[in-house]
N, C-alpha and C. Protein backbone atom coordinates (compact mmCIF):
# COMPACT_ATOMS: atom_id res chain seq x y z
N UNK A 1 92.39 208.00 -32.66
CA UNK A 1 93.30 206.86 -32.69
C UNK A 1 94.73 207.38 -32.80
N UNK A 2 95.38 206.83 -31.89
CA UNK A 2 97.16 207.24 -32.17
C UNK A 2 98.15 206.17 -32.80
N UNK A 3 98.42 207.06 -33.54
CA UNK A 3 99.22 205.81 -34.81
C UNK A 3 100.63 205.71 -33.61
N UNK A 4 101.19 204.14 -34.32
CA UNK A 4 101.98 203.42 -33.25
C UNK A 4 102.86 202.85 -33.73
N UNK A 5 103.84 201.91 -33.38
CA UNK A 5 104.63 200.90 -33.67
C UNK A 5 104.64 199.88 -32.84
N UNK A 6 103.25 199.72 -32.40
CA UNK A 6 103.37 198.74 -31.28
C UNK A 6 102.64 197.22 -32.17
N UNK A 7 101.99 196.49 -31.60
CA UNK A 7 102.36 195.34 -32.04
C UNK A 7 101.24 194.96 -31.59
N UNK A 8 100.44 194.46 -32.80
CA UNK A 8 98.59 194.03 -32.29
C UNK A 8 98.53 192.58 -32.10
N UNK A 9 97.21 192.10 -30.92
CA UNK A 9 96.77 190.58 -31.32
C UNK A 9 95.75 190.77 -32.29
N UNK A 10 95.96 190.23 -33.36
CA UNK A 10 94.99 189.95 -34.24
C UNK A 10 93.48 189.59 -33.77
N UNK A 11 93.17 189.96 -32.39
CA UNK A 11 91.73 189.82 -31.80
C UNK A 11 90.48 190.74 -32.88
N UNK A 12 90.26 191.57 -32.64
CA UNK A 12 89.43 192.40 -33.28
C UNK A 12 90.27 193.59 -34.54
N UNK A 13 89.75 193.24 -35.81
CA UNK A 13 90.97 194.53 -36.05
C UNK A 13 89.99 195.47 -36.44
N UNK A 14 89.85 196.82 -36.97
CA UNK A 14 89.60 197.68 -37.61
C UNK A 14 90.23 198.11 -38.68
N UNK A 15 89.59 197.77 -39.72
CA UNK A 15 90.95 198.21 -40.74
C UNK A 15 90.00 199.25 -41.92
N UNK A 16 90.66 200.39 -42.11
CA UNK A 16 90.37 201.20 -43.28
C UNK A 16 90.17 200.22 -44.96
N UNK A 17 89.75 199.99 -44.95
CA UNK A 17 89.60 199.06 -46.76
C UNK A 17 90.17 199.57 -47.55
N UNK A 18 89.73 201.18 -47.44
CA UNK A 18 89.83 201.71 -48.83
C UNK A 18 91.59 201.59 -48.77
N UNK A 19 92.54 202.05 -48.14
CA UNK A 19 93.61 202.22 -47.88
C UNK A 19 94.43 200.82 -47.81
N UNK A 20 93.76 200.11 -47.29
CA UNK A 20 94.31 198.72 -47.41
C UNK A 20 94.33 198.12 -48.89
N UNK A 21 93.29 198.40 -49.73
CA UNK A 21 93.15 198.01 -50.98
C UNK A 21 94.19 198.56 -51.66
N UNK A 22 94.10 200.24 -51.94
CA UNK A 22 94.98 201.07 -52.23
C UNK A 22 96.62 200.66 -52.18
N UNK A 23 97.10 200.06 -50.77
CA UNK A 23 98.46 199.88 -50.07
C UNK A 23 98.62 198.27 -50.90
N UNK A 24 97.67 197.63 -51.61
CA UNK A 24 97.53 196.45 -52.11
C UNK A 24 98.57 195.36 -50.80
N UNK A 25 97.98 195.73 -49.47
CA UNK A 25 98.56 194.92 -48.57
C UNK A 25 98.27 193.49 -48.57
N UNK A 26 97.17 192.96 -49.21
CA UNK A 26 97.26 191.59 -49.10
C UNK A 26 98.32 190.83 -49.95
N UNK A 27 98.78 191.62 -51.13
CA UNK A 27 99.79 191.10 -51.53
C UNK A 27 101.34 190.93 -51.29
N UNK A 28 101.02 192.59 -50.18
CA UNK A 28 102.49 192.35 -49.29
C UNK A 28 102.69 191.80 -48.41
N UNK A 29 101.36 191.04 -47.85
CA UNK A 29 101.32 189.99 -46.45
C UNK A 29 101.69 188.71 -46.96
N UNK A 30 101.33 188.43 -48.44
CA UNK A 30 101.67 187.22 -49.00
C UNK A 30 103.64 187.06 -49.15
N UNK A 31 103.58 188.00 -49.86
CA UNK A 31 105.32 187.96 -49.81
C UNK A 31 105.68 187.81 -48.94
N UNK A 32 105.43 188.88 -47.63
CA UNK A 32 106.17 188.82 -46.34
C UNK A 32 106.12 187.28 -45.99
N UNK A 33 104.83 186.91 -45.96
CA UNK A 33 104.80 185.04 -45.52
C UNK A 33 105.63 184.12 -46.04
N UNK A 34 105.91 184.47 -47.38
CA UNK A 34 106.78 183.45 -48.35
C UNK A 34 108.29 183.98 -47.90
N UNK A 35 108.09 185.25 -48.01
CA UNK A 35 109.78 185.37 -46.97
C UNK A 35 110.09 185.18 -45.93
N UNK A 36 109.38 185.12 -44.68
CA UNK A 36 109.56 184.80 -43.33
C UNK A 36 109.05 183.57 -43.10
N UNK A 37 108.92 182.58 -43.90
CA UNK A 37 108.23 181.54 -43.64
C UNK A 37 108.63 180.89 -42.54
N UNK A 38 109.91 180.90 -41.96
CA UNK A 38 109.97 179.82 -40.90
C UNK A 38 110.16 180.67 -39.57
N UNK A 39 109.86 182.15 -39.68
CA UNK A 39 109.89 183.17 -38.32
C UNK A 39 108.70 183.52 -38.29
N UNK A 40 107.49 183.02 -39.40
CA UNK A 40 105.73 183.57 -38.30
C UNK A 40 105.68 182.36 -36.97
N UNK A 41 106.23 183.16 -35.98
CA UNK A 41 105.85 182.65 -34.83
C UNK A 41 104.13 182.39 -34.26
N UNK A 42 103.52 183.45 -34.69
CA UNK A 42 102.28 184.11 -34.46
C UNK A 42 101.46 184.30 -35.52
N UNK A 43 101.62 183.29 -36.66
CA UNK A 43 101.14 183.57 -38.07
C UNK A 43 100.53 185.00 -38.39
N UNK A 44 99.10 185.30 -37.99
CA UNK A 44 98.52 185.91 -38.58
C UNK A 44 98.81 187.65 -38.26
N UNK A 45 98.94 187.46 -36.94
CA UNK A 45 100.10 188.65 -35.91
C UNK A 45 101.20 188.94 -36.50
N UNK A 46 101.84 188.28 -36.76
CA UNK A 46 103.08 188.31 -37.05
C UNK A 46 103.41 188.97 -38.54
N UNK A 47 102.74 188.66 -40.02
CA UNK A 47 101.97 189.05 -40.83
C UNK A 47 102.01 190.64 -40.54
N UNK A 48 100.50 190.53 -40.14
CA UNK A 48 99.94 192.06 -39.93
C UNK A 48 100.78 193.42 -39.44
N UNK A 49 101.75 192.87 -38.46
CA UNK A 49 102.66 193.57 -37.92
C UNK A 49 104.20 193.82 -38.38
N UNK A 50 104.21 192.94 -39.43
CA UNK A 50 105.71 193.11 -40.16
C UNK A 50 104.93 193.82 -41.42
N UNK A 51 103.77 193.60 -42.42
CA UNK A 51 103.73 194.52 -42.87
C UNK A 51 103.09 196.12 -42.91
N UNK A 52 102.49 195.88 -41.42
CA UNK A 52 101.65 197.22 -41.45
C UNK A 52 102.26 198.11 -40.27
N UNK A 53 103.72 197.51 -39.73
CA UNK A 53 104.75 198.45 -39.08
C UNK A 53 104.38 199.81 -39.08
N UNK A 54 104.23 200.94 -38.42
CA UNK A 54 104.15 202.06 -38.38
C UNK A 54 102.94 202.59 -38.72
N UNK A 55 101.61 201.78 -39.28
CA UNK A 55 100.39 202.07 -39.96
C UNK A 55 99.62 202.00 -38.52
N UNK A 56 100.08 200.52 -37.43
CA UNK A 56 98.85 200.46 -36.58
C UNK A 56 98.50 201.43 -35.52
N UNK A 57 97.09 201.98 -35.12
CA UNK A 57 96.91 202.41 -34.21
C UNK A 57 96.00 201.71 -33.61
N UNK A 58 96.13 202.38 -32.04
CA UNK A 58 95.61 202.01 -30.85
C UNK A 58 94.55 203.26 -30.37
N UNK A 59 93.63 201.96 -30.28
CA UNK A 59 92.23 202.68 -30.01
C UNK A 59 92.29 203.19 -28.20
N UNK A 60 91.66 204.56 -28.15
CA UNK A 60 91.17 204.55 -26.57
C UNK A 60 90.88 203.58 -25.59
N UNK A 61 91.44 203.83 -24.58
CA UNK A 61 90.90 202.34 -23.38
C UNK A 61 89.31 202.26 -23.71
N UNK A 62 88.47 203.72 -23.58
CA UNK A 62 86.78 203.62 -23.50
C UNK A 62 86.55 202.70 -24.61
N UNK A 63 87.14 202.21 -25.76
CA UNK A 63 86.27 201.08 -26.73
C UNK A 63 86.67 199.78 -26.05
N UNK A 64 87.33 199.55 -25.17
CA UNK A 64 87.25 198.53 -24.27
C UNK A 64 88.66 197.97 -25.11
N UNK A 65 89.94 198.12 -25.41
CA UNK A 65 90.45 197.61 -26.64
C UNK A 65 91.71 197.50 -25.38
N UNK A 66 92.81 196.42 -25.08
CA UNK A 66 93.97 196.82 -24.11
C UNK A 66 94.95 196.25 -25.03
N UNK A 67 96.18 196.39 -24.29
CA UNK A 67 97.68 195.90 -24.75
C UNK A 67 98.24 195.76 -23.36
N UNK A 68 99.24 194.59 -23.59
CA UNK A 68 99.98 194.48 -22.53
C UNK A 68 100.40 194.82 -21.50
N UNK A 69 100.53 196.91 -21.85
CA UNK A 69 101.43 197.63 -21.40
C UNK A 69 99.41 198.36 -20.30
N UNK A 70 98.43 198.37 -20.21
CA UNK A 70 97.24 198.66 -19.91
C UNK A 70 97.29 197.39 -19.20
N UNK A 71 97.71 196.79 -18.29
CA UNK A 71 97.33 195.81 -17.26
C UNK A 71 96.88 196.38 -16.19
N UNK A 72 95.57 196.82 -15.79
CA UNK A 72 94.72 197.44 -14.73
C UNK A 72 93.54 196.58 -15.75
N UNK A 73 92.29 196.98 -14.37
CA UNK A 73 91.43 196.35 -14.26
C UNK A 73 90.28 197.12 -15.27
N UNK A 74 89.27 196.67 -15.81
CA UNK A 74 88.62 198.42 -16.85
C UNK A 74 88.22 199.22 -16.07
N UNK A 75 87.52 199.35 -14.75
CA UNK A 75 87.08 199.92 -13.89
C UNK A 75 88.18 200.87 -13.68
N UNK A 76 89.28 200.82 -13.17
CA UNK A 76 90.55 201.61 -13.39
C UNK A 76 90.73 202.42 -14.26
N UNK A 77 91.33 201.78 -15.48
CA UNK A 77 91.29 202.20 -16.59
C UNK A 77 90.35 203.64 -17.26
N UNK A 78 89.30 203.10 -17.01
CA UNK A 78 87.92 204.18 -17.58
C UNK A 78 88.11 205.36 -16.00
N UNK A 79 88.73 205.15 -14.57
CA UNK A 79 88.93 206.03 -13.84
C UNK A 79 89.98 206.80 -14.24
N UNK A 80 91.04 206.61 -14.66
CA UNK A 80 92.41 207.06 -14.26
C UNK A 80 92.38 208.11 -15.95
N UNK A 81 91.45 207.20 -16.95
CA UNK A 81 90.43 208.48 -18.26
C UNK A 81 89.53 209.19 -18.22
N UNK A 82 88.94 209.37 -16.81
CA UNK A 82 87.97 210.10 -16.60
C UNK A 82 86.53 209.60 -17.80
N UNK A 83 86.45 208.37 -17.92
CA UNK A 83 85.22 207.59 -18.39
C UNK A 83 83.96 207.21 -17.92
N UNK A 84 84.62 207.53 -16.54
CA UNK A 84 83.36 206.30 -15.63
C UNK A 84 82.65 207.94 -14.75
C-alpha cells in the first residue's frame, strides 16, 4: 500500500484498528465535524479525509480498488500491471 494525500470515497475502507484506536481518531472526527460543520460537503468523506490527511493509502489496481485519476477499463488496468 502507498501512503498518500489523496482523497478517499468512503466506499470500502480498510482501516488498521489497532492504530485508529491508538490515534483516538473517532474523537478527532467528532471535533473536526463540530468544527467544519457547515463545509462537510461529503459528510462522511469529508470527515475521514480532513482527519486522516497524510495517513490514507491506496491499494493496488489488482484488489480491484480505483480513484479518479485510474479511469481505464480493469481489463487495462490489470494489462498496463502486468496482472492479467
Amino acid at each position: 500500500m502507498v501512503k498518500s494525500d489523496n482523497n478517499i470515497c468512503a466506499g470500502v475502507l480498510l482501516i488498521n484498528l489497532k492504530e485508529f484506536r491508538n490515534d483516538n481518531i473517532i474523537n478527532k472526527m467528532y471535533k473536526y465535524m463540530i468544527k467544519n460543520n457547515k463545509k462537510l460537503y461529503f459528510e462522511d468523506q469529508t470527515i475521514i479525509n480532513g482527519v486522516c490527511y497524510k495517513k490514507i493509502g491506496i491499494l493496488p489496481p489488482k484488489f480491484g480498488i480505483f480513484n479518479r485519476k485510474l479511469n481505464f477499463l480493469y481489463k487495462i488496468i490489470l494489462k498496463i500491471h502486468n496482472y492479467s
